[in-house]
N, C-alpha and C. Protein backbone atom coordinates (compact mmCIF):
# COMPACT_ATOMS: atom_id res chain seq x y z
N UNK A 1 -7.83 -18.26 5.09
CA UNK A 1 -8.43 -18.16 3.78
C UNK A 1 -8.91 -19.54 3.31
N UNK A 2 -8.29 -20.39 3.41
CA UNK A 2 -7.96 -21.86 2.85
C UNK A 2 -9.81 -22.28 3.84
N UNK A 3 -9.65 -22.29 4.84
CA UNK A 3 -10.81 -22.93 6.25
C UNK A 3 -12.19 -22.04 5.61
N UNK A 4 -11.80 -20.70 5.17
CA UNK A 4 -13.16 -19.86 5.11
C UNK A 4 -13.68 -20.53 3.06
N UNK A 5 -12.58 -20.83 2.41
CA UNK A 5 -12.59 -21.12 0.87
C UNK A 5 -13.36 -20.08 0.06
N UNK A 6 -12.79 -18.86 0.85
CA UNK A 6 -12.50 -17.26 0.34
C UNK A 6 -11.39 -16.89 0.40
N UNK A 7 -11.14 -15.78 -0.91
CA UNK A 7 -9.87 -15.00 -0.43
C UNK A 7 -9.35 -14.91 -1.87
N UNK A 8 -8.87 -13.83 -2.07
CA UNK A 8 -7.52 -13.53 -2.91
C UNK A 8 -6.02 -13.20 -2.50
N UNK A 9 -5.28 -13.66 -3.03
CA UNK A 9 -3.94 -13.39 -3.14
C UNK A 9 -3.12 -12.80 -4.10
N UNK A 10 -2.21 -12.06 -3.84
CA UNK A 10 -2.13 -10.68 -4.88
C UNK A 10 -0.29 -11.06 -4.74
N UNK A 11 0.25 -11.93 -5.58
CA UNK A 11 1.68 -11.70 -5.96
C UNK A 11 2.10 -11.10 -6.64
N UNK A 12 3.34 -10.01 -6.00
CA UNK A 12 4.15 -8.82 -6.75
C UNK A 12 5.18 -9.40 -7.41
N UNK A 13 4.78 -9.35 -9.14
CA UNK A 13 6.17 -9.84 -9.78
C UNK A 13 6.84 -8.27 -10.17
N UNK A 14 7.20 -8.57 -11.55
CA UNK A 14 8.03 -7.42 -11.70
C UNK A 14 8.86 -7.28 -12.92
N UNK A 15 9.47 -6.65 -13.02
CA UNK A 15 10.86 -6.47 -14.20
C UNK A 15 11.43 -8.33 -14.21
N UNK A 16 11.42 -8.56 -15.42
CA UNK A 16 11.95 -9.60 -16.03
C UNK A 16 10.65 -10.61 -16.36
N UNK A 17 9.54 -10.28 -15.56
CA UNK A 17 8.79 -11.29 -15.68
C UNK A 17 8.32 -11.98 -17.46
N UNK A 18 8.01 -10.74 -18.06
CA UNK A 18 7.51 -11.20 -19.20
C UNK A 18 8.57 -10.57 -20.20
N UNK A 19 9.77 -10.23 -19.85
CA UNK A 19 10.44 -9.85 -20.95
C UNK A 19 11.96 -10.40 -20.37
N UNK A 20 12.89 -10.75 -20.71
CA UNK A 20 14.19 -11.10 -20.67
C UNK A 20 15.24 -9.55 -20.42
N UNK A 21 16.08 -9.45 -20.04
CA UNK A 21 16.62 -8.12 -20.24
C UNK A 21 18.46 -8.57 -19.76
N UNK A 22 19.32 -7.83 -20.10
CA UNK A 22 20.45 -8.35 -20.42
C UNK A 22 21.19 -8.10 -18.31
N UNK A 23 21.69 -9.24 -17.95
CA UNK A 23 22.31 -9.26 -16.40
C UNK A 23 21.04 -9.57 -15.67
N UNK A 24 19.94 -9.93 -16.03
CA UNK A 24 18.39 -10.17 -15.30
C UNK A 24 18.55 -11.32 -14.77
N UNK A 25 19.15 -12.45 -14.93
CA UNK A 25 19.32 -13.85 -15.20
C UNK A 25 18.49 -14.08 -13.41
N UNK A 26 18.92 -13.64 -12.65
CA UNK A 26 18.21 -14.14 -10.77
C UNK A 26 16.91 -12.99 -10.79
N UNK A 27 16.75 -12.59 -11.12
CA UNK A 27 15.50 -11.25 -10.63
C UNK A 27 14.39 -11.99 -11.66
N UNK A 28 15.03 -11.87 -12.95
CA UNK A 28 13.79 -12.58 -14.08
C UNK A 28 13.22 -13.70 -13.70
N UNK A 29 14.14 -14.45 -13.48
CA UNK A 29 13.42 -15.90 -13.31
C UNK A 29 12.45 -15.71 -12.35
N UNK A 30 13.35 -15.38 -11.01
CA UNK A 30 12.67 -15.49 -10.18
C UNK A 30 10.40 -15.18 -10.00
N UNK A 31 11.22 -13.57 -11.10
CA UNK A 31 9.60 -12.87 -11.41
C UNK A 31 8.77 -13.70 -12.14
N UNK A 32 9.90 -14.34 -13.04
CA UNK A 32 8.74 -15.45 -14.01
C UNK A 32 8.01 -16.84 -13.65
N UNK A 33 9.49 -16.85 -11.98
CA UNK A 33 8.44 -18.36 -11.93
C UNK A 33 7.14 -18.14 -10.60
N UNK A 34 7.54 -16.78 -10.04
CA UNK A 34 6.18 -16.22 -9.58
C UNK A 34 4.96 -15.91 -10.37
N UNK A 35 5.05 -15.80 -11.45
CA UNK A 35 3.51 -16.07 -12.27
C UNK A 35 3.38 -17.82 -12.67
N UNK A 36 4.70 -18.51 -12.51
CA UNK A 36 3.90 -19.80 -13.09
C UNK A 36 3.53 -20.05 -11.84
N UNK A 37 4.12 -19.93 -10.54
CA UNK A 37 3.19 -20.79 -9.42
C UNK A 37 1.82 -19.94 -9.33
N UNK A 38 1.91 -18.80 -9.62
CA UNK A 38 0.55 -18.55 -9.35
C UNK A 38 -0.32 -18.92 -10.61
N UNK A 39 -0.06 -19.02 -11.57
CA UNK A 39 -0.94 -20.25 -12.50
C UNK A 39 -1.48 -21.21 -12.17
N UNK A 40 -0.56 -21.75 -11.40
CA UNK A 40 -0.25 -23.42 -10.70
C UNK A 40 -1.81 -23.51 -9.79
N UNK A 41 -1.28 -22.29 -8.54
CA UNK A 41 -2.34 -22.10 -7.59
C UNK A 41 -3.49 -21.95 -7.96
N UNK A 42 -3.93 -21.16 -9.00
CA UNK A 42 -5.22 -20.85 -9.71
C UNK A 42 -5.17 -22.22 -10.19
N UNK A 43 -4.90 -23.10 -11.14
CA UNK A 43 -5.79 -24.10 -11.45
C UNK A 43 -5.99 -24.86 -10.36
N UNK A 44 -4.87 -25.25 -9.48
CA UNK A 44 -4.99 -26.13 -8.75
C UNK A 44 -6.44 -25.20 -7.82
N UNK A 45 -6.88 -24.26 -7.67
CA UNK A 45 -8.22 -24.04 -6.87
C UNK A 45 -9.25 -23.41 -7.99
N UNK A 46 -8.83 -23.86 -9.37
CA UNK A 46 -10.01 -23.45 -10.01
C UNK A 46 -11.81 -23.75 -9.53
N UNK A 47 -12.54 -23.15 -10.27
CA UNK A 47 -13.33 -23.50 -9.48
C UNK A 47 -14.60 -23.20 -7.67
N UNK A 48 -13.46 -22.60 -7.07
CA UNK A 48 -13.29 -22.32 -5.81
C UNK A 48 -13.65 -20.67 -5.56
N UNK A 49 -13.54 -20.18 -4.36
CA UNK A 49 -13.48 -18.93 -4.82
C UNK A 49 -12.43 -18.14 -4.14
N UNK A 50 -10.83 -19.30 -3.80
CA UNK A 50 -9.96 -19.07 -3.30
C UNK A 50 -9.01 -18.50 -4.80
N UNK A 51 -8.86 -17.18 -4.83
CA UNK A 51 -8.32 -16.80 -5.85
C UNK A 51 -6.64 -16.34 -6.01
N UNK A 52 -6.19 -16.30 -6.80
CA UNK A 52 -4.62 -15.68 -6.40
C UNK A 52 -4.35 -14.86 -7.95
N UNK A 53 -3.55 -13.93 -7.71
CA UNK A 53 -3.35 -13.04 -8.71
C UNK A 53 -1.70 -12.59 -9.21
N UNK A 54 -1.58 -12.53 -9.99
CA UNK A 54 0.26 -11.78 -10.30
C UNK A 54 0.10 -10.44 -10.37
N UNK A 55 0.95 -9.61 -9.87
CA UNK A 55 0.67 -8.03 -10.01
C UNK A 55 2.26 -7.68 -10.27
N UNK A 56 2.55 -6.76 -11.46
CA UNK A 56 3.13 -6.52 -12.27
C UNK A 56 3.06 -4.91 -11.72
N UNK A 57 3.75 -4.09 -10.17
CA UNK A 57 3.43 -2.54 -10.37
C UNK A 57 4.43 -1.35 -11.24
N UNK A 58 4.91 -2.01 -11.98
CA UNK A 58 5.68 -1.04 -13.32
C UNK A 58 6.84 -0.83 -12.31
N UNK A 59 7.90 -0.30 -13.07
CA UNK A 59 9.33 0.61 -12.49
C UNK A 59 8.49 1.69 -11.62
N UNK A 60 8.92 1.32 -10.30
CA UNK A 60 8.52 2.46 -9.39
C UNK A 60 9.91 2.80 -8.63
N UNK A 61 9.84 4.17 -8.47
CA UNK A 61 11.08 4.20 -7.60
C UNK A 61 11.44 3.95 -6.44
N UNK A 62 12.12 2.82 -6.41
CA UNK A 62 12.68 2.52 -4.59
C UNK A 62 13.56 2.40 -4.15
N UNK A 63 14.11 1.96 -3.14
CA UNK A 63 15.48 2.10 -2.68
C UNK A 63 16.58 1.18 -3.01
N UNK A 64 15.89 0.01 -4.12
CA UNK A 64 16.60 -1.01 -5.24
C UNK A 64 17.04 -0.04 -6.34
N UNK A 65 15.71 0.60 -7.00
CA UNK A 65 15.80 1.23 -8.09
C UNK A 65 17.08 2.51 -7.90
N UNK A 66 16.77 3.13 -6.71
CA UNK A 66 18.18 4.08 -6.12
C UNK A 66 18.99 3.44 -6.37
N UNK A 67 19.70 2.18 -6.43
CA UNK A 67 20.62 1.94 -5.58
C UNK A 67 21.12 1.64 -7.53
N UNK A 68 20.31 1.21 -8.34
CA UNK A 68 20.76 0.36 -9.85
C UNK A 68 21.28 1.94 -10.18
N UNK A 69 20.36 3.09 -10.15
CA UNK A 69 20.67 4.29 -10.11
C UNK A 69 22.47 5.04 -10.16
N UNK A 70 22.45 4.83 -8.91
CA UNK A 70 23.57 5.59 -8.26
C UNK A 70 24.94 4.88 -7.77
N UNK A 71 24.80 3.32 -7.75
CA UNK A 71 25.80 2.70 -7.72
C UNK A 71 26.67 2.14 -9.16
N UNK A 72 28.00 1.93 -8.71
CA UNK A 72 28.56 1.82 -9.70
C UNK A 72 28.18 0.28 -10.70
N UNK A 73 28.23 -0.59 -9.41
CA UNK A 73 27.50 -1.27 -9.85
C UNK A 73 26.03 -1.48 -10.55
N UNK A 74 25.53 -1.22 -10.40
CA UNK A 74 23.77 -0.79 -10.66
C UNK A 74 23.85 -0.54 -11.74
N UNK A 75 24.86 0.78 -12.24
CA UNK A 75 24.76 1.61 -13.21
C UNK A 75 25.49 0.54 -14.17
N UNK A 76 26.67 -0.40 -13.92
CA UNK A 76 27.11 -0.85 -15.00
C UNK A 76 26.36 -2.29 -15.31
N UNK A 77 25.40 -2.70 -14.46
CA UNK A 77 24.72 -3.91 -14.74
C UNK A 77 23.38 -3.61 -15.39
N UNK A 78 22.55 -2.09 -15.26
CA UNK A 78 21.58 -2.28 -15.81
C UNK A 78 21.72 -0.69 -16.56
N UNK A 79 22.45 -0.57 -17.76
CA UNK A 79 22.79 0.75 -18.02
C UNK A 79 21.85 1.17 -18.97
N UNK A 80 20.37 1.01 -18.98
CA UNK A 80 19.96 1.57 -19.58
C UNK A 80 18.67 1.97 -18.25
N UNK A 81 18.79 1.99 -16.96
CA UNK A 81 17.50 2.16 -16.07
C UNK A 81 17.14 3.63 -16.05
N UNK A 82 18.89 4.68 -16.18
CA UNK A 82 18.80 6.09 -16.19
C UNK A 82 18.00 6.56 -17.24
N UNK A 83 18.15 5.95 -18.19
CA UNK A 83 16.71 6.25 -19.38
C UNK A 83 15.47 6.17 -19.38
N UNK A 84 15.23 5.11 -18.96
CA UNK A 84 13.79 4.63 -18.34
C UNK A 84 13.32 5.80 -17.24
N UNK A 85 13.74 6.47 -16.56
CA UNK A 85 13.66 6.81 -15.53
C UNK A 85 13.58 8.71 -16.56
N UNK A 86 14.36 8.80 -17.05
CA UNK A 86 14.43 9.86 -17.98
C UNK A 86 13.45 10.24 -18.67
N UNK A 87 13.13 9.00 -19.29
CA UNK A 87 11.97 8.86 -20.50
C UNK A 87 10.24 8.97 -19.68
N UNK A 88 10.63 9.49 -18.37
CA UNK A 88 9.07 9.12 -17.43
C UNK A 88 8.58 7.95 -17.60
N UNK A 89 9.75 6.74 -17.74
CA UNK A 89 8.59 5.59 -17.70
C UNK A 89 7.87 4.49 -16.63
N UNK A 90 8.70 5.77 -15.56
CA UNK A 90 8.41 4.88 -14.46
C UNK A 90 6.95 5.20 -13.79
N UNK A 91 6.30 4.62 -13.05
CA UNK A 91 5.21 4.83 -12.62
C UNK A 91 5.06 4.65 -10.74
N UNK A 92 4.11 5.61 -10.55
CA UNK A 92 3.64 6.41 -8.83
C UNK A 92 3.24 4.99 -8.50
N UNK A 93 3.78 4.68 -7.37
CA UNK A 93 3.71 3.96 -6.71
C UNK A 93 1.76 3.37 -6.26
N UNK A 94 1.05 4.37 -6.10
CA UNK A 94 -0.23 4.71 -5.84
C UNK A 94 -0.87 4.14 -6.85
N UNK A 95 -0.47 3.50 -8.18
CA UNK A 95 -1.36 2.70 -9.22
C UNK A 95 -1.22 1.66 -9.09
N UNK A 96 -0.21 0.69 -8.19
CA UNK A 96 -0.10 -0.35 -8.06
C UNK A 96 -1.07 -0.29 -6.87
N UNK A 97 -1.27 0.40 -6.01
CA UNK A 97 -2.16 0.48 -4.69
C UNK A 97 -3.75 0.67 -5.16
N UNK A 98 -3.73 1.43 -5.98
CA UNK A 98 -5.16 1.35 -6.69
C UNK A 98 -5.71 -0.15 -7.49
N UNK A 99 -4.53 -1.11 -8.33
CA UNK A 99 -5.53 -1.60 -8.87
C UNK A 99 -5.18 -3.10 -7.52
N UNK A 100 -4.61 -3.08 -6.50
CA UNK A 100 -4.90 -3.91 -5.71
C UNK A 100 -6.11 -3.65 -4.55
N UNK A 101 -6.15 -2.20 -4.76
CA UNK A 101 -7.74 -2.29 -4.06
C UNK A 101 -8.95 -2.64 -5.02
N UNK A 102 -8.46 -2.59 -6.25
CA UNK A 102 -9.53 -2.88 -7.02
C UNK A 102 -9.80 -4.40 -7.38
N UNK A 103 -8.38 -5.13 -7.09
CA UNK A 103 -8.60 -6.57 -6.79
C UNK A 103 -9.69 -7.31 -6.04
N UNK A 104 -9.40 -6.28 -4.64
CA UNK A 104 -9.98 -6.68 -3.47
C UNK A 104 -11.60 -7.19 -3.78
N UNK A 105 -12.47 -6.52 -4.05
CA UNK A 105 -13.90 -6.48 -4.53
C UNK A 105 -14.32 -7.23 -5.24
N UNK A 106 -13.55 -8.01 -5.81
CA UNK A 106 -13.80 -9.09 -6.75
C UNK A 106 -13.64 -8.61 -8.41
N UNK A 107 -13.92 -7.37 -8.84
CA UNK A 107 -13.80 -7.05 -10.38
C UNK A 107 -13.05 -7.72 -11.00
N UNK A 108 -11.63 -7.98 -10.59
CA UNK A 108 -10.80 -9.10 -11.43
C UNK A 108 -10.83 -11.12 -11.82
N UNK A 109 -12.08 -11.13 -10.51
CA UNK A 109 -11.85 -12.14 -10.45
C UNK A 109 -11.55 -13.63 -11.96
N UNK A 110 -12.78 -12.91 -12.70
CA UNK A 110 -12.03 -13.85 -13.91
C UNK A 110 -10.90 -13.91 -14.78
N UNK A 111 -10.03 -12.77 -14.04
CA UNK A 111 -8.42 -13.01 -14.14
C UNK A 111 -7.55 -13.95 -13.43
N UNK A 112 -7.94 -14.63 -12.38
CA UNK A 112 -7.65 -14.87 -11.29
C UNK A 112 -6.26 -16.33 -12.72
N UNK A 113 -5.00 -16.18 -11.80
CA UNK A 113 -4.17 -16.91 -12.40
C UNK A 113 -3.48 -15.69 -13.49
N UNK A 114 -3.71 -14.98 -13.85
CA UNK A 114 -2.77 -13.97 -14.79
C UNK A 114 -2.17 -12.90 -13.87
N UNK A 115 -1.20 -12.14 -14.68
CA UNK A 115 -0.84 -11.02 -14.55
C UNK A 115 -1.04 -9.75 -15.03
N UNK A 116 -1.71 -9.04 -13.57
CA UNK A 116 -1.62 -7.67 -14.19
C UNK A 116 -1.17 -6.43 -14.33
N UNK A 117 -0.75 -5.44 -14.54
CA UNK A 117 0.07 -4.88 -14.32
C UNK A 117 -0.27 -3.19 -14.25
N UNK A 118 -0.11 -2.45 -13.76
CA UNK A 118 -0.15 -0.81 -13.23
C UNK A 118 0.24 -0.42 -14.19
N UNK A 119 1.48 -0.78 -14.92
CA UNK A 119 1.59 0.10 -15.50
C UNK A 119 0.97 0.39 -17.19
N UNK A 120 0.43 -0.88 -17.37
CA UNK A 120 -0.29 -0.76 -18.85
C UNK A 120 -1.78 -0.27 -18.33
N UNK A 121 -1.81 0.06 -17.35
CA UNK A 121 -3.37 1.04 -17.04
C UNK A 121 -4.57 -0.35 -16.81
N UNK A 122 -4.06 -1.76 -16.66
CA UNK A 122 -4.95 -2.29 -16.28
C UNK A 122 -6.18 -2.15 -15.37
N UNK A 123 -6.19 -1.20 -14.68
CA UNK A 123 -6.92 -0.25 -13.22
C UNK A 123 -8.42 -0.40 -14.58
N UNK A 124 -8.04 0.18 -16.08
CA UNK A 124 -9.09 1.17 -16.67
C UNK A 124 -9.57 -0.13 -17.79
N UNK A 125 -9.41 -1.79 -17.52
CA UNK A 125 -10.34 -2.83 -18.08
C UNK A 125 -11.35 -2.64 -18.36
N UNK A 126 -11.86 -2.96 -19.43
CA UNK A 126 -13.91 -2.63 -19.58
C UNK A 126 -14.08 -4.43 -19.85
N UNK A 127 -15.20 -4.59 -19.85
CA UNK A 127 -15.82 -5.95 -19.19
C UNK A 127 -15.30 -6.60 -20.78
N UNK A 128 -15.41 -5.84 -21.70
CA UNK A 128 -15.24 -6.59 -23.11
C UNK A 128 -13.67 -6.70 -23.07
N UNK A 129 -12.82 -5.90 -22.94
CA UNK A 129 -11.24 -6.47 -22.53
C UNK A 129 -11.23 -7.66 -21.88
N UNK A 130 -12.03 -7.57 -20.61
CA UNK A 130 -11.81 -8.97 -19.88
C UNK A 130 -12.01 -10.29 -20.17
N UNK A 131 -13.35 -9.89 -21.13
CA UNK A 131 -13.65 -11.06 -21.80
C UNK A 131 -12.94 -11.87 -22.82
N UNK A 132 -12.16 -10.54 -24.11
CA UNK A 132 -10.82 -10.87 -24.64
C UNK A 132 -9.77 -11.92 -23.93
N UNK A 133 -9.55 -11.01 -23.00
CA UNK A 133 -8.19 -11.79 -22.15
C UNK A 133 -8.72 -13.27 -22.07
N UNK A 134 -9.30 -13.42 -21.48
CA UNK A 134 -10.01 -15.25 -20.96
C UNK A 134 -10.14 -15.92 -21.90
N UNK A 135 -10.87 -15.18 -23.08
CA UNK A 135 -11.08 -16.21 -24.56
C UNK A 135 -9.72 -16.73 -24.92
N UNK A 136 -8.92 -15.33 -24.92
CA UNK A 136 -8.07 -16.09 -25.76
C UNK A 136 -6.82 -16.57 -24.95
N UNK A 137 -7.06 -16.71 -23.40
CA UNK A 137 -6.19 -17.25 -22.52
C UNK A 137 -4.90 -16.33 -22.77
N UNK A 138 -4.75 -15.17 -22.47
CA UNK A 138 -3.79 -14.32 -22.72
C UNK A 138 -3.15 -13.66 -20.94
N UNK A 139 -2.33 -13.14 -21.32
CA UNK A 139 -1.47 -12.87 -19.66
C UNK A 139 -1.05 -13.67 -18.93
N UNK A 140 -0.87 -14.75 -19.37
CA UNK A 140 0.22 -15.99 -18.71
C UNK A 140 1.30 -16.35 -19.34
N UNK A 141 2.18 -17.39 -19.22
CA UNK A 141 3.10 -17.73 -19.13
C UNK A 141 2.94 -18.61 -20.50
N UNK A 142 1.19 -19.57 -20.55
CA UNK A 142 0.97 -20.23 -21.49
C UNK A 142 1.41 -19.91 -22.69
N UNK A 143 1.90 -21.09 -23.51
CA UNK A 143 2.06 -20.65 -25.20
C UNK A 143 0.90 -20.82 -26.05
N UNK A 144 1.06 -19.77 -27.13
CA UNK A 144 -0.12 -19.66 -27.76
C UNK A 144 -0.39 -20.66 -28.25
N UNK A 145 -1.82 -20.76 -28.00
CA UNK A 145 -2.56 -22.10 -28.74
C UNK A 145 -2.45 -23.42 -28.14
N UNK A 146 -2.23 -23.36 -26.45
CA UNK A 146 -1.83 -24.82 -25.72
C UNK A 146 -2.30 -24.48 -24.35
N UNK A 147 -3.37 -25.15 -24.89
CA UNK A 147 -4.46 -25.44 -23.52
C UNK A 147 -3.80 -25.34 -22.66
N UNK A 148 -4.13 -25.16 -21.01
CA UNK A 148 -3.65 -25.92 -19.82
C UNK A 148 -3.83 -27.34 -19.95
N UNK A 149 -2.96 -28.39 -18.97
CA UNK A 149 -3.04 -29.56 -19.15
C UNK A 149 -4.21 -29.72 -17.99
N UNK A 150 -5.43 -30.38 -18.41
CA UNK A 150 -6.00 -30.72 -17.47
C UNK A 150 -5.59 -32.46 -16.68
N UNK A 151 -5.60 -32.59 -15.30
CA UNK A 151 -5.75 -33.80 -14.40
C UNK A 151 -6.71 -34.91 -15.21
N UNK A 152 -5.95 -36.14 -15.26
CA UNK A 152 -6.06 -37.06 -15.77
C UNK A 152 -7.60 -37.72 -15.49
């Protein structure tokens, strides 16, 4: 990718990334500091048309999510997942597969450095959303109202 100075890259964050949640303390971070490096990566190749992306595919059910489920453990560290799961809030695996083919093609590209996510229906963006997002530098990690630091 790097030799051709094409390409996207599509990192799967996840639960904790943009919200805190109680026993999250290794999974959160971890999800959160996978959107700052991919911040990182996007500026550091701003410019370029080597792109990288955060992908956010909602509570899908897997053999983690089984396991928070049905173990005793699971159940007493994250005791509210049986609800979530109750409440239909989890989402088909196949929307996270959709909007990474929709990555592919370039449509996202002036996202490139945010996170997006399956399950808020990002797939169904109209060009004036996108334009929102960028103005007002929204879906990152950034705090409101503080530029990126640009290189000296």
């Amino acid at each position: 990718m790097l030799s051709r100075k094409n390409g996207r890259v599509i990192n799967r964050t996840g639960g904790g990334t943009a919200d805190s949640f109680p026993n999250g303390t290794g999974h959160a971070t971890s999800k959160a500091g996978l959107l700052r490096f991919t911040e990182c990566v996007s500026d550091t190749f701003a410019g370029t048309r080597e792109l990288i992306f955060a992908m956010d595919p909602g509570l899908v059910r897997t053999t983690m999510t089984e396991c928070q489920l049905n173990s005793q453990t699971g159940r007493a560290h994250l005791p509210g997942i049986q609800r979530l799961f109750d409440d239909h809030i989890d989402v088909p695996p196949k929307h996270a597969a959709e909007l990474s083919v929709e990555i592919g093609p370039g449509r996202f590209d002036r996202l490139t450095g945010r996170m997006l996510m399956a399950a808020r229906g990002d797939l169904d963006l109209s060009e004036t959303a996108v334009d929102d997002i960028v103005r007002s530098d929204l879906w990152s990690l950034r705090v409101d109202g503080m530029p990126p630091e640009q290189p000296a």
